[in-house]
PDB file of N, CA and C in Angstrom:
ATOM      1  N   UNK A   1      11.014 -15.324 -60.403  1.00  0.00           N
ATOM      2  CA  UNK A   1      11.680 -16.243 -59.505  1.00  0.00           C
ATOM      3  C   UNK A   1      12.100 -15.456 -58.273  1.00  0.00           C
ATOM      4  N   UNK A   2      12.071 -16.094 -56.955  1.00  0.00           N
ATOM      5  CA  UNK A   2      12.154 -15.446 -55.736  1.00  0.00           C
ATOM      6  C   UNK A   2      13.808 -15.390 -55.354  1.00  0.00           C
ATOM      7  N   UNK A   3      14.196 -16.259 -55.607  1.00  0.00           N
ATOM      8  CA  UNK A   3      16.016 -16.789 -55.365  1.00  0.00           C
ATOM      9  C   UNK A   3      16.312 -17.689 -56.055  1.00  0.00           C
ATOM     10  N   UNK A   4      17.522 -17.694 -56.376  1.00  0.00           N
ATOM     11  CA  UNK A   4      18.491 -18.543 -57.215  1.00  0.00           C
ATOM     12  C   UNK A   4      19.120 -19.392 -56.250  1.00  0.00           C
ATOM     13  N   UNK A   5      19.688 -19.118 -55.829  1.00  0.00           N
ATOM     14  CA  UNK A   5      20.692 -20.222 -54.718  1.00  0.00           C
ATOM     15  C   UNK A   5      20.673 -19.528 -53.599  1.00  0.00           C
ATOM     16  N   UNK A   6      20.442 -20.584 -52.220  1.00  0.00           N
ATOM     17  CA  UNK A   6      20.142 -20.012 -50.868  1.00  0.00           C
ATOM     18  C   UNK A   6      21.541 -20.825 -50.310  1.00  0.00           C
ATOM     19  N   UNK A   7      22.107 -20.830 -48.559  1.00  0.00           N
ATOM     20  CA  UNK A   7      22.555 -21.249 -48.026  1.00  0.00           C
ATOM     21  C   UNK A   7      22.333 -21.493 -46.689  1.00  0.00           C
ATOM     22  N   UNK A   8      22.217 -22.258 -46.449  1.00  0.00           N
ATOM     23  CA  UNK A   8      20.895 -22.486 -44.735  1.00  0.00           C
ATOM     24  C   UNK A   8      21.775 -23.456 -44.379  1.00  0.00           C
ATOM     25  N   UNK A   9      21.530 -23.316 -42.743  1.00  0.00           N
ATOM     26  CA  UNK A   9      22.246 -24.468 -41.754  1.00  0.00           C
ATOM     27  C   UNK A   9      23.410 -24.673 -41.946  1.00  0.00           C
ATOM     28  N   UNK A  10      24.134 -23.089 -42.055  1.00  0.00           N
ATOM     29  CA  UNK A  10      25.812 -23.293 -41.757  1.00  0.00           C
ATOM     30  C   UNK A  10      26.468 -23.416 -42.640  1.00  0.00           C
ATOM     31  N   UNK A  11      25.944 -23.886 -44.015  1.00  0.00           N
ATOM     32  CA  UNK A  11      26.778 -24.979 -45.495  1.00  0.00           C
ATOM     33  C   UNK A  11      27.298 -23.543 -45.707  1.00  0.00           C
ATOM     34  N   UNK A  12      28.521 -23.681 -46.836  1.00  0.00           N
ATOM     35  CA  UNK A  12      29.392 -22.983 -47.125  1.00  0.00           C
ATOM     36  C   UNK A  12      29.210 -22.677 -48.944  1.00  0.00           C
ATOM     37  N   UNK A  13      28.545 -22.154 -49.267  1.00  0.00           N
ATOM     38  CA  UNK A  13      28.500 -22.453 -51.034  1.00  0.00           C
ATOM     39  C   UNK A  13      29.188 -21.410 -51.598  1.00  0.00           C
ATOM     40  N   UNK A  14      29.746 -21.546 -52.713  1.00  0.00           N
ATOM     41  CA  UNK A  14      30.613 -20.357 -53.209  1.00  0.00           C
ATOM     42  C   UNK A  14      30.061 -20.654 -55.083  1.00  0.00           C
ATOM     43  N   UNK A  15      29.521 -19.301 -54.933  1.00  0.00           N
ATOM     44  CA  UNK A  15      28.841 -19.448 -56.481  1.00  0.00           C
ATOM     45  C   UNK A  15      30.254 -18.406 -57.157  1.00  0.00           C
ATOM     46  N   UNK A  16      29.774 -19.110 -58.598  1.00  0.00           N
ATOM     47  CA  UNK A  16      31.302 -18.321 -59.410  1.00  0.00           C
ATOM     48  C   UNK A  16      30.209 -18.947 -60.997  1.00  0.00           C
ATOM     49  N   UNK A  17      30.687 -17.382 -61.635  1.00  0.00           N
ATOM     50  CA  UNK A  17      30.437 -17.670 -62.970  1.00  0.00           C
ATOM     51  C   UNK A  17      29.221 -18.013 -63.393  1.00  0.00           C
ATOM     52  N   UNK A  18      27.945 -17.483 -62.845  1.00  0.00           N
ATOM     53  CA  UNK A  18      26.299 -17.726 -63.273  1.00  0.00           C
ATOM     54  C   UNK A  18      26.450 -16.155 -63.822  1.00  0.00           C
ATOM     55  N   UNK A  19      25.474 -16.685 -64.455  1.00  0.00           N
ATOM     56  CA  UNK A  19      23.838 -15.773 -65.028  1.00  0.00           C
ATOM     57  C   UNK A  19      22.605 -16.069 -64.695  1.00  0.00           C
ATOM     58  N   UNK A  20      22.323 -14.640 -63.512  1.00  0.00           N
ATOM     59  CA  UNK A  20      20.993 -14.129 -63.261  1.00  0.00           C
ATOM     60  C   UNK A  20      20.051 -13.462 -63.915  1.00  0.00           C
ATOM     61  N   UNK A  21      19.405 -14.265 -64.418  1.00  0.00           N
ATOM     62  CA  UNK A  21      18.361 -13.269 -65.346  1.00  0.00           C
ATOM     63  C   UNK A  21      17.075 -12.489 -64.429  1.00  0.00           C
ATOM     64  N   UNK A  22      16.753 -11.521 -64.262  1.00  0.00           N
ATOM     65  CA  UNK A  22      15.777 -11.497 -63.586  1.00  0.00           C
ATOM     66  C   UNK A  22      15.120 -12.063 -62.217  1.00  0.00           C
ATOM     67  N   UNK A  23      16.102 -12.040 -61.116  1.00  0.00           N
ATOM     68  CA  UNK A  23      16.156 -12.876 -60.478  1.00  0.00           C
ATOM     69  C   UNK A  23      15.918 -12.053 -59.029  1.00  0.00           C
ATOM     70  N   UNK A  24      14.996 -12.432 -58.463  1.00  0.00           N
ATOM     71  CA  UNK A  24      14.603 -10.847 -57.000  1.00  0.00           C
ATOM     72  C   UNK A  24      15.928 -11.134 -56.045  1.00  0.00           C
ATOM     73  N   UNK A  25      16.402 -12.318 -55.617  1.00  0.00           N
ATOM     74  CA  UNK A  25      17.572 -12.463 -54.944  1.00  0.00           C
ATOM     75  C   UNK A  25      18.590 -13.745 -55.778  1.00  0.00           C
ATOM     76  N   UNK A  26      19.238 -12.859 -56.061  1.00  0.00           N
ATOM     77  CA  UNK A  26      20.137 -13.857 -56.834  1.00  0.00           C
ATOM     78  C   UNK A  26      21.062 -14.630 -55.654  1.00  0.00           C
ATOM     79  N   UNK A  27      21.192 -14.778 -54.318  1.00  0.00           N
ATOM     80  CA  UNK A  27      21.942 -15.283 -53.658  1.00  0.00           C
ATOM     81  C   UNK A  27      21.527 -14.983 -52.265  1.00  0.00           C
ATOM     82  N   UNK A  28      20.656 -15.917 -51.376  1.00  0.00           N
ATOM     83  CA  UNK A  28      19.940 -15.782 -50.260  1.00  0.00           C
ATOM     84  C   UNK A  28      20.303 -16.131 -49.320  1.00  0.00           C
ATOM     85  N   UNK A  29      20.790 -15.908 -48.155  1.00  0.00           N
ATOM     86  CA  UNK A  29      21.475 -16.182 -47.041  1.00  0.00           C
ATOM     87  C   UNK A  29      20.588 -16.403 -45.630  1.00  0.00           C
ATOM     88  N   UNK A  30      20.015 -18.297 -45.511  1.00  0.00           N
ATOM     89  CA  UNK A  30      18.741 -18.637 -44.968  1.00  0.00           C
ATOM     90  C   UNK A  30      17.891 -18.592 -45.861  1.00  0.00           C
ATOM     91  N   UNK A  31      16.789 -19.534 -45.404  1.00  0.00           N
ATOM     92  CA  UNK A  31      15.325 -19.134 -46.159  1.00  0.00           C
ATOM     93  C   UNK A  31      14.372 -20.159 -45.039  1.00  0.00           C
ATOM     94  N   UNK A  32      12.940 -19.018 -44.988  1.00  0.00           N
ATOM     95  CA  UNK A  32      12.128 -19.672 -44.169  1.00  0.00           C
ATOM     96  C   UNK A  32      12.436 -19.992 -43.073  1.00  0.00           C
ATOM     97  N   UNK A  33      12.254 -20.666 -42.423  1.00  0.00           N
ATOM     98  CA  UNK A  33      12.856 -20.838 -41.004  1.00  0.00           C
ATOM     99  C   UNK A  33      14.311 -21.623 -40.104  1.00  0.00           C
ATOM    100  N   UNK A  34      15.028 -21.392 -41.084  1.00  0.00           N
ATOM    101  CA  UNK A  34      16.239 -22.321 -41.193  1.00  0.00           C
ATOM    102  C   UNK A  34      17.278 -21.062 -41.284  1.00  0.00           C
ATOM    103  N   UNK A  35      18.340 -21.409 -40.406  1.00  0.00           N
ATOM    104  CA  UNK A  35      19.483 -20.775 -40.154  1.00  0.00           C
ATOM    105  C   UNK A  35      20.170 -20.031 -41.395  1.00  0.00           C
ATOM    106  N   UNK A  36      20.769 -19.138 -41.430  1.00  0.00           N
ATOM    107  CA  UNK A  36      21.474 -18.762 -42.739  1.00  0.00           C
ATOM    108  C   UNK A  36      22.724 -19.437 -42.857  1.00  0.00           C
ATOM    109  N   UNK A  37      23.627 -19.573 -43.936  1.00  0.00           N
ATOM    110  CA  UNK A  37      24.633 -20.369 -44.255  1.00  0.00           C
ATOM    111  C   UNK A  37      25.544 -19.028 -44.875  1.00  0.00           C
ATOM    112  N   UNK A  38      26.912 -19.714 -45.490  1.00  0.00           N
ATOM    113  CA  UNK A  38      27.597 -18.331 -45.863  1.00  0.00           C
ATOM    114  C   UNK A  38      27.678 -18.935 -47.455  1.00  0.00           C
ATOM    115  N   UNK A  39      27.797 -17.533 -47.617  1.00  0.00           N
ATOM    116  CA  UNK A  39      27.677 -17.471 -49.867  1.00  0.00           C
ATOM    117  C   UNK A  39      28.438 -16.718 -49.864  1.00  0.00           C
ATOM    118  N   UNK A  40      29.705 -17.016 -50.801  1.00  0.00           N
ATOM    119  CA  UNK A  40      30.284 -16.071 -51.610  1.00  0.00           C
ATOM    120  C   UNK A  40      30.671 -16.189 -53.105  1.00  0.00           C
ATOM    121  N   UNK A  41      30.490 -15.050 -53.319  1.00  0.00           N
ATOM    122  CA  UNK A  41      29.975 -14.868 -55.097  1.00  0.00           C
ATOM    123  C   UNK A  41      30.915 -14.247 -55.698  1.00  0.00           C
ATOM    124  N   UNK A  42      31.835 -14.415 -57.227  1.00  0.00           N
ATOM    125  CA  UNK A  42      32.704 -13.862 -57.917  1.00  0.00           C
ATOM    126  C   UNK A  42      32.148 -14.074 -59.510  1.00  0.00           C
ATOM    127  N   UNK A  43      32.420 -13.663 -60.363  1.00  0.00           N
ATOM    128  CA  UNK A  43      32.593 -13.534 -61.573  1.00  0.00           C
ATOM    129  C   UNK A  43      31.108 -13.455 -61.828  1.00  0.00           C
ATOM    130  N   UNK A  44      30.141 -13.191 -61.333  1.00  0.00           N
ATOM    131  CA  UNK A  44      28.244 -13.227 -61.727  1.00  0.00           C
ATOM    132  C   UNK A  44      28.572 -12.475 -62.559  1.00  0.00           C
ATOM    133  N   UNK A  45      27.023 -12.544 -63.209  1.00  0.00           N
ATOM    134  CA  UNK A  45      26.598 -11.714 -64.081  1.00  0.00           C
ATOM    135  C   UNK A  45      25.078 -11.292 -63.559  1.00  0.00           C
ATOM    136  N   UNK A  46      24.896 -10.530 -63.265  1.00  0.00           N
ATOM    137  CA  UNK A  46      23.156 -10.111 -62.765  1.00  0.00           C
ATOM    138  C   UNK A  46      22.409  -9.404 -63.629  1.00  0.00           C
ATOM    139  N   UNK A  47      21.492  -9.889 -64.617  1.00  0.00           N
ATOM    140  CA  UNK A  47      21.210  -9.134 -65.774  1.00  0.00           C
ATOM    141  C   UNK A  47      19.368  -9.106 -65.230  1.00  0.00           C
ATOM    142  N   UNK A  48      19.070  -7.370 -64.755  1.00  0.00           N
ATOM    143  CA  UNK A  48      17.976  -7.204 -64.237  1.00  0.00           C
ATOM    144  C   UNK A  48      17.550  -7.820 -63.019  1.00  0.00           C
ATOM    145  N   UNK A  49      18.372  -7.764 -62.781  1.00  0.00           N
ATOM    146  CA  UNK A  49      18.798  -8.732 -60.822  1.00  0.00           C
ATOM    147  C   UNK A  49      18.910  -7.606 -59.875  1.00  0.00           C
ATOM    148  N   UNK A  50      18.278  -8.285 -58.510  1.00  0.00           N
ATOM    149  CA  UNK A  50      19.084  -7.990 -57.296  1.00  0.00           C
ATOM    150  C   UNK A  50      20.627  -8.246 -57.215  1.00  0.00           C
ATOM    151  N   UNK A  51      21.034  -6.858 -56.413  1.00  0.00           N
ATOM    152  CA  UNK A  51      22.875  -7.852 -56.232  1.00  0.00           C
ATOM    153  C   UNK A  51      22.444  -8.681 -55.127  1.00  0.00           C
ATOM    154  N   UNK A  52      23.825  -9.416 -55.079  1.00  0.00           N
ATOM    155  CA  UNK A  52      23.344 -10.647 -54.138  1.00  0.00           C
ATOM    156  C   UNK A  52      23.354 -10.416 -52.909  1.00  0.00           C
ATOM    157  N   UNK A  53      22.868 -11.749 -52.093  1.00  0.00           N
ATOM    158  CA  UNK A  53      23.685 -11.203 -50.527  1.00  0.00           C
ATOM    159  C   UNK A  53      24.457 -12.370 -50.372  1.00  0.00           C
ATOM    160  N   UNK A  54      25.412 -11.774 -49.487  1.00  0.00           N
ATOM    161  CA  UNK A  54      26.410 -12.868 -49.666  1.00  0.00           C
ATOM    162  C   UNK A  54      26.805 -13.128 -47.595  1.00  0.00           C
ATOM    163  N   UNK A  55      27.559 -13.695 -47.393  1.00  0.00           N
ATOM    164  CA  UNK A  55      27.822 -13.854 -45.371  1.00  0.00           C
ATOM    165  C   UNK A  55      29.132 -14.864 -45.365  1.00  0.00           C
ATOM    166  N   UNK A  56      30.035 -14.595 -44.488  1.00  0.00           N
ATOM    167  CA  UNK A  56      31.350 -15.265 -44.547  1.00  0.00           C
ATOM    168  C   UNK A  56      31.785 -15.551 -45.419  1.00  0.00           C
ATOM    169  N   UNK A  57      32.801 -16.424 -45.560  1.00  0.00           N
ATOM    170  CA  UNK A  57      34.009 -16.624 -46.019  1.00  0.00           C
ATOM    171  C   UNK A  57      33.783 -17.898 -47.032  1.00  0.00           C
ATOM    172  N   UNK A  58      33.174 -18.735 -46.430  1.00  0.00           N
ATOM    173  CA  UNK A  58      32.912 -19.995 -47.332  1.00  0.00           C
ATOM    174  C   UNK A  58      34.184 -20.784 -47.610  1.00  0.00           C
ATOM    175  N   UNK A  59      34.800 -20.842 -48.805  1.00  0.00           N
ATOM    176  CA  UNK A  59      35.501 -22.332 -48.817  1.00  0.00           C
ATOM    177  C   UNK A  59      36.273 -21.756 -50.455  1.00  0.00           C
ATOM    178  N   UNK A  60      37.651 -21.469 -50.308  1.00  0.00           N
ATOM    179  CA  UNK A  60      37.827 -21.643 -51.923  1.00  0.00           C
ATOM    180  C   UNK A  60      38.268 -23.080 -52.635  1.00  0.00           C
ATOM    181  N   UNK A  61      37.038 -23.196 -53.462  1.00  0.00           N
ATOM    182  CA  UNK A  61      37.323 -24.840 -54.334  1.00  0.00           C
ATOM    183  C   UNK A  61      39.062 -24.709 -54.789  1.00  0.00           C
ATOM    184  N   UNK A  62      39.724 -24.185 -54.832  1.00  0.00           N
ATOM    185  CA  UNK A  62      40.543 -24.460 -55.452  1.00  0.00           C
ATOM    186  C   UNK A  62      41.856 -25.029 -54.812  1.00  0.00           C
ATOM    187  N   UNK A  63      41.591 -25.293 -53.746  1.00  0.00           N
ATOM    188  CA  UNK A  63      42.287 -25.886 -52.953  1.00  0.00           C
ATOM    189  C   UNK A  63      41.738 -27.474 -52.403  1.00  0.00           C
ATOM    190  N   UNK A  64      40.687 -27.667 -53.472  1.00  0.00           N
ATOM    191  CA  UNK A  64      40.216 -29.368 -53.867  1.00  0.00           C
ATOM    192  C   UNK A  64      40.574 -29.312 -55.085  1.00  0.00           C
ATOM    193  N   UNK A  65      40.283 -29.142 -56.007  1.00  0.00           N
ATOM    194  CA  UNK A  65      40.616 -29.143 -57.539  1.00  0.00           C
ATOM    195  C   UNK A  65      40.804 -28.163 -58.388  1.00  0.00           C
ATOM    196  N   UNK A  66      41.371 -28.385 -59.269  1.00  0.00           N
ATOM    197  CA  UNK A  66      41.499 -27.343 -60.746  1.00  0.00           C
ATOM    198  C   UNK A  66      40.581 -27.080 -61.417  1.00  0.00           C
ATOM    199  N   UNK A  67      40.081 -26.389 -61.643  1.00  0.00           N
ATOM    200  CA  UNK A  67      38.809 -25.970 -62.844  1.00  0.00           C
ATOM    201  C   UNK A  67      38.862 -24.081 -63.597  1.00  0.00           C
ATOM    202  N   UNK A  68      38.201 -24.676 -64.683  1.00  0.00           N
ATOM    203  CA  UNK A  68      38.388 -22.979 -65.107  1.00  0.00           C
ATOM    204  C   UNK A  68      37.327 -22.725 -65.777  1.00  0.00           C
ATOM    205  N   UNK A  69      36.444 -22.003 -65.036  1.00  0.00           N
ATOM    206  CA  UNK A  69      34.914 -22.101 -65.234  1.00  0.00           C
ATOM    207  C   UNK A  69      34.705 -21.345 -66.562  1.00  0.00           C
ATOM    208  N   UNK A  70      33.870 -21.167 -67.670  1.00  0.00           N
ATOM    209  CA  UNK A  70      33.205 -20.669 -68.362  1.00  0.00           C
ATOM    210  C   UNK A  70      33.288 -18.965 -67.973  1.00  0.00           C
ATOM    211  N   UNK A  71      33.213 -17.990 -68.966  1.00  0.00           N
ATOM    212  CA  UNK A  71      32.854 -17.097 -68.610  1.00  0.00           C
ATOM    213  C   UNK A  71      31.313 -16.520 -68.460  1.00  0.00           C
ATOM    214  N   UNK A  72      31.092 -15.657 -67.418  1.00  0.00           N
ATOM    215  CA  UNK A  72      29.459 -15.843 -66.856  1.00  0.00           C
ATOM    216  C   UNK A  72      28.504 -15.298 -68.367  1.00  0.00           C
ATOM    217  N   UNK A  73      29.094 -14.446 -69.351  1.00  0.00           N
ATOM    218  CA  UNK A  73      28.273 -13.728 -70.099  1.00  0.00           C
ATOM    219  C   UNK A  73      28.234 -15.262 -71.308  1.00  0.00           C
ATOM    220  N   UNK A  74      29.039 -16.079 -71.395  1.00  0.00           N
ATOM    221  CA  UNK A  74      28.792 -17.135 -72.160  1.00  0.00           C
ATOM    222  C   UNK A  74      27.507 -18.348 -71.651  1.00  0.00           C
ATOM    223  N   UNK A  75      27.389 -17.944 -70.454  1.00  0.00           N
ATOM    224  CA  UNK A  75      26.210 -19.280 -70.058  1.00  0.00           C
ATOM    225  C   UNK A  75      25.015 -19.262 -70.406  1.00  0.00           C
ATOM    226  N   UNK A  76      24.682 -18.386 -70.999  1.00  0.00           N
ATOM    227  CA  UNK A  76      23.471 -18.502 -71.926  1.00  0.00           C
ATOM    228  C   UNK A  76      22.936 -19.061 -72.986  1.00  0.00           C
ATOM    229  N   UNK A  77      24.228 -19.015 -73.520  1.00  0.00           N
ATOM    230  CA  UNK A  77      24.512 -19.771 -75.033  1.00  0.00           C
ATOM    231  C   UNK A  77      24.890 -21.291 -74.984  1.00  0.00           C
ATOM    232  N   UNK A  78      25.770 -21.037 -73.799  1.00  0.00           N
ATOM    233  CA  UNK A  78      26.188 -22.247 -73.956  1.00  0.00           C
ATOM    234  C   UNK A  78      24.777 -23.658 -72.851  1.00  0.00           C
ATOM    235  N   UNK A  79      24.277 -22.748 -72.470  1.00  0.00           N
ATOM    236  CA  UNK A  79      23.042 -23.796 -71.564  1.00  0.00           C
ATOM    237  C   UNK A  79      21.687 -23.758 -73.194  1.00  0.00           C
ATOM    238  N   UNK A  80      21.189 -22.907 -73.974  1.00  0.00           N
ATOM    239  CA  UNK A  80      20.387 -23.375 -74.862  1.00  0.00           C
ATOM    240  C   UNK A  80      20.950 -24.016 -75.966  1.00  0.00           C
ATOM    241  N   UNK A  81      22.349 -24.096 -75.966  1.00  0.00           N
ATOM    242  CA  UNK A  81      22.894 -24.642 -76.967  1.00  0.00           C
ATOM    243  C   UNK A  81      23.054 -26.280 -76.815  1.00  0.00           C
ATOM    244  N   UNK A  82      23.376 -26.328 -75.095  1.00  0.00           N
ATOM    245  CA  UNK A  82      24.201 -27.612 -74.625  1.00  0.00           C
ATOM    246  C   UNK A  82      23.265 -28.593 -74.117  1.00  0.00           C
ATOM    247  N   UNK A  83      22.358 -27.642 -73.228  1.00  0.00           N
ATOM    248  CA  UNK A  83      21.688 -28.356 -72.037  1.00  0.00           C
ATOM    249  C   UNK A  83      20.301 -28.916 -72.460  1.00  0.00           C
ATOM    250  N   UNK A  84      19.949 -30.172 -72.051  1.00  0.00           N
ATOM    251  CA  UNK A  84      18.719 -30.702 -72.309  1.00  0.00           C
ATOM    252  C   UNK A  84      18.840 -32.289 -72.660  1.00  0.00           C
ATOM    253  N   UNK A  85      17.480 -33.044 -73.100  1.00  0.00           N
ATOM    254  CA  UNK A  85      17.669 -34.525 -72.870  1.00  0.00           C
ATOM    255  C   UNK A  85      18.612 -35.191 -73.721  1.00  0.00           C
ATOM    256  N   UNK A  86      19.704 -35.613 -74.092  1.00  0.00           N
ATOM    257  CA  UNK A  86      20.408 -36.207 -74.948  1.00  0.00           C
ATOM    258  C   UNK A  86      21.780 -35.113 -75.428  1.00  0.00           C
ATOM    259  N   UNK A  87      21.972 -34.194 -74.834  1.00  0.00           N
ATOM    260  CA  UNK A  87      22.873 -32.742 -75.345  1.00  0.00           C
ATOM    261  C   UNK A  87      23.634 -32.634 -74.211  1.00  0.00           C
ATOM    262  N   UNK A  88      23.531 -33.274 -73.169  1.00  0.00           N
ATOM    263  CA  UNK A  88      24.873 -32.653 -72.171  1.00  0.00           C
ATOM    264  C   UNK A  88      26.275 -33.455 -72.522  1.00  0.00           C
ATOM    265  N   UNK A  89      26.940 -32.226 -72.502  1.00  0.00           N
ATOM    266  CA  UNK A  89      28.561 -32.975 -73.162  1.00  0.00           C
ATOM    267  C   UNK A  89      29.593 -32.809 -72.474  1.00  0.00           C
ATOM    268  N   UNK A  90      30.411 -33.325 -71.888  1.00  0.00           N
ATOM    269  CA  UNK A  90      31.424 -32.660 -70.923  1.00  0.00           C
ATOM    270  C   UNK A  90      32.704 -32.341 -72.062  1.00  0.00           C
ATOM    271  N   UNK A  91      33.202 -30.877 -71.565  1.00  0.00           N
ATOM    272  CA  UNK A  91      34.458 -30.524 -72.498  1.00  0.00           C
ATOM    273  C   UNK A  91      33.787 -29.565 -73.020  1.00  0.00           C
ATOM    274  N   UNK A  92      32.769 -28.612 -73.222  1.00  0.00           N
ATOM    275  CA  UNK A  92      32.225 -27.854 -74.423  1.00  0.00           C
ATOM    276  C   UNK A  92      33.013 -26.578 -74.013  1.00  0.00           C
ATOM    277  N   UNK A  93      33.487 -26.038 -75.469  1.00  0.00           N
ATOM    278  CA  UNK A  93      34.570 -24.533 -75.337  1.00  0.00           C
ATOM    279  C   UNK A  93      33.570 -23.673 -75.530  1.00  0.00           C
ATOM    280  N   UNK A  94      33.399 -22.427 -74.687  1.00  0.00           N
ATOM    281  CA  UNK A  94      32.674 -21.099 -74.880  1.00  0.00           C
ATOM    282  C   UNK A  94      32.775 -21.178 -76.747  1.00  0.00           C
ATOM    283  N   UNK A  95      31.813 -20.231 -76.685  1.00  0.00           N
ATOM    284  CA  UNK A  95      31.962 -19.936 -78.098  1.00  0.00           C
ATOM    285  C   UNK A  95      33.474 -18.510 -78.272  1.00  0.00           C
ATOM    286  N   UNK A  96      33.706 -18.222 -79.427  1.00  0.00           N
ATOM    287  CA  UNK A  96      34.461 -17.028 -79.645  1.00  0.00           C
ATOM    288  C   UNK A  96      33.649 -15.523 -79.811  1.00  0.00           C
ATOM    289  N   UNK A  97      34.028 -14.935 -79.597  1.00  0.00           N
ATOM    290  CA  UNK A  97      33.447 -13.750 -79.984  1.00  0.00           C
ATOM    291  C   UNK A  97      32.792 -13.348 -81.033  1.00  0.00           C
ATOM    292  N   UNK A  98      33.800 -13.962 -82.079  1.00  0.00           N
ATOM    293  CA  UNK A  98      33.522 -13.554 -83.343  1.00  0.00           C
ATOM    294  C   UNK A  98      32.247 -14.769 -84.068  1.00  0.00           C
ATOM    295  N   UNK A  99      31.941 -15.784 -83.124  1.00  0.00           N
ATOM    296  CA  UNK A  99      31.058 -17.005 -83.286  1.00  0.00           C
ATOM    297  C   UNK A  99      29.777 -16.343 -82.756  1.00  0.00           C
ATOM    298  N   UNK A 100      29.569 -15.669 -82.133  1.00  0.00           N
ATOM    299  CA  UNK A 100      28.321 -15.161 -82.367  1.00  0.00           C
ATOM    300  C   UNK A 100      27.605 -13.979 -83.159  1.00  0.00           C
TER     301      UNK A 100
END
């Protein structure tokens, strides 16, 4: 895979809490012929990744809403466990430590 998440034409995206598997740019700033946008990135996980690139400031969500994201080394488990046709559930708790 070439990139994971880009930001073009100014938009403001703020990634938090993925897993990059193998990923040549885990966080692309522009693509192709379109302006770059700003990315900023906290809690990743880059497993056999590029680090990212990241540009301004962006936007902290948390000054729209409350949320308390997953931890990034759990999204693995919890996307082959959760994700797919008839399996998406809202509310699902990481697993425990001792659960895997």
């Amino acid at each position: 895979m070439d990139y994971g998440i880009a930001s073009t034409q100014e938009a403001d995206v703020v990634v938090q809490a993925n897993t990059f598997k193998a990923v040549v740019h885990p966080t692309f700033c522009g693509y192709d012929d379109s302006d770059p946008g700003d990315i900023v990135e906290f809690d990743n996980l880059y497993d056999h990744s590029s680090l990212p690139q990241t540009r301004g400031q962006a936007f902290d969500p948390r000054a729209y809403y409350s949320f308390a994201p997953h931890n990034a080394a759990d999204i693995p488990w919890l996307v082959m466990t959760h994700a797919g046709a008839g399996q998406v559930q809202v509310g699902i708790a990481s697993p425990s430590p001792s659960g895997r």
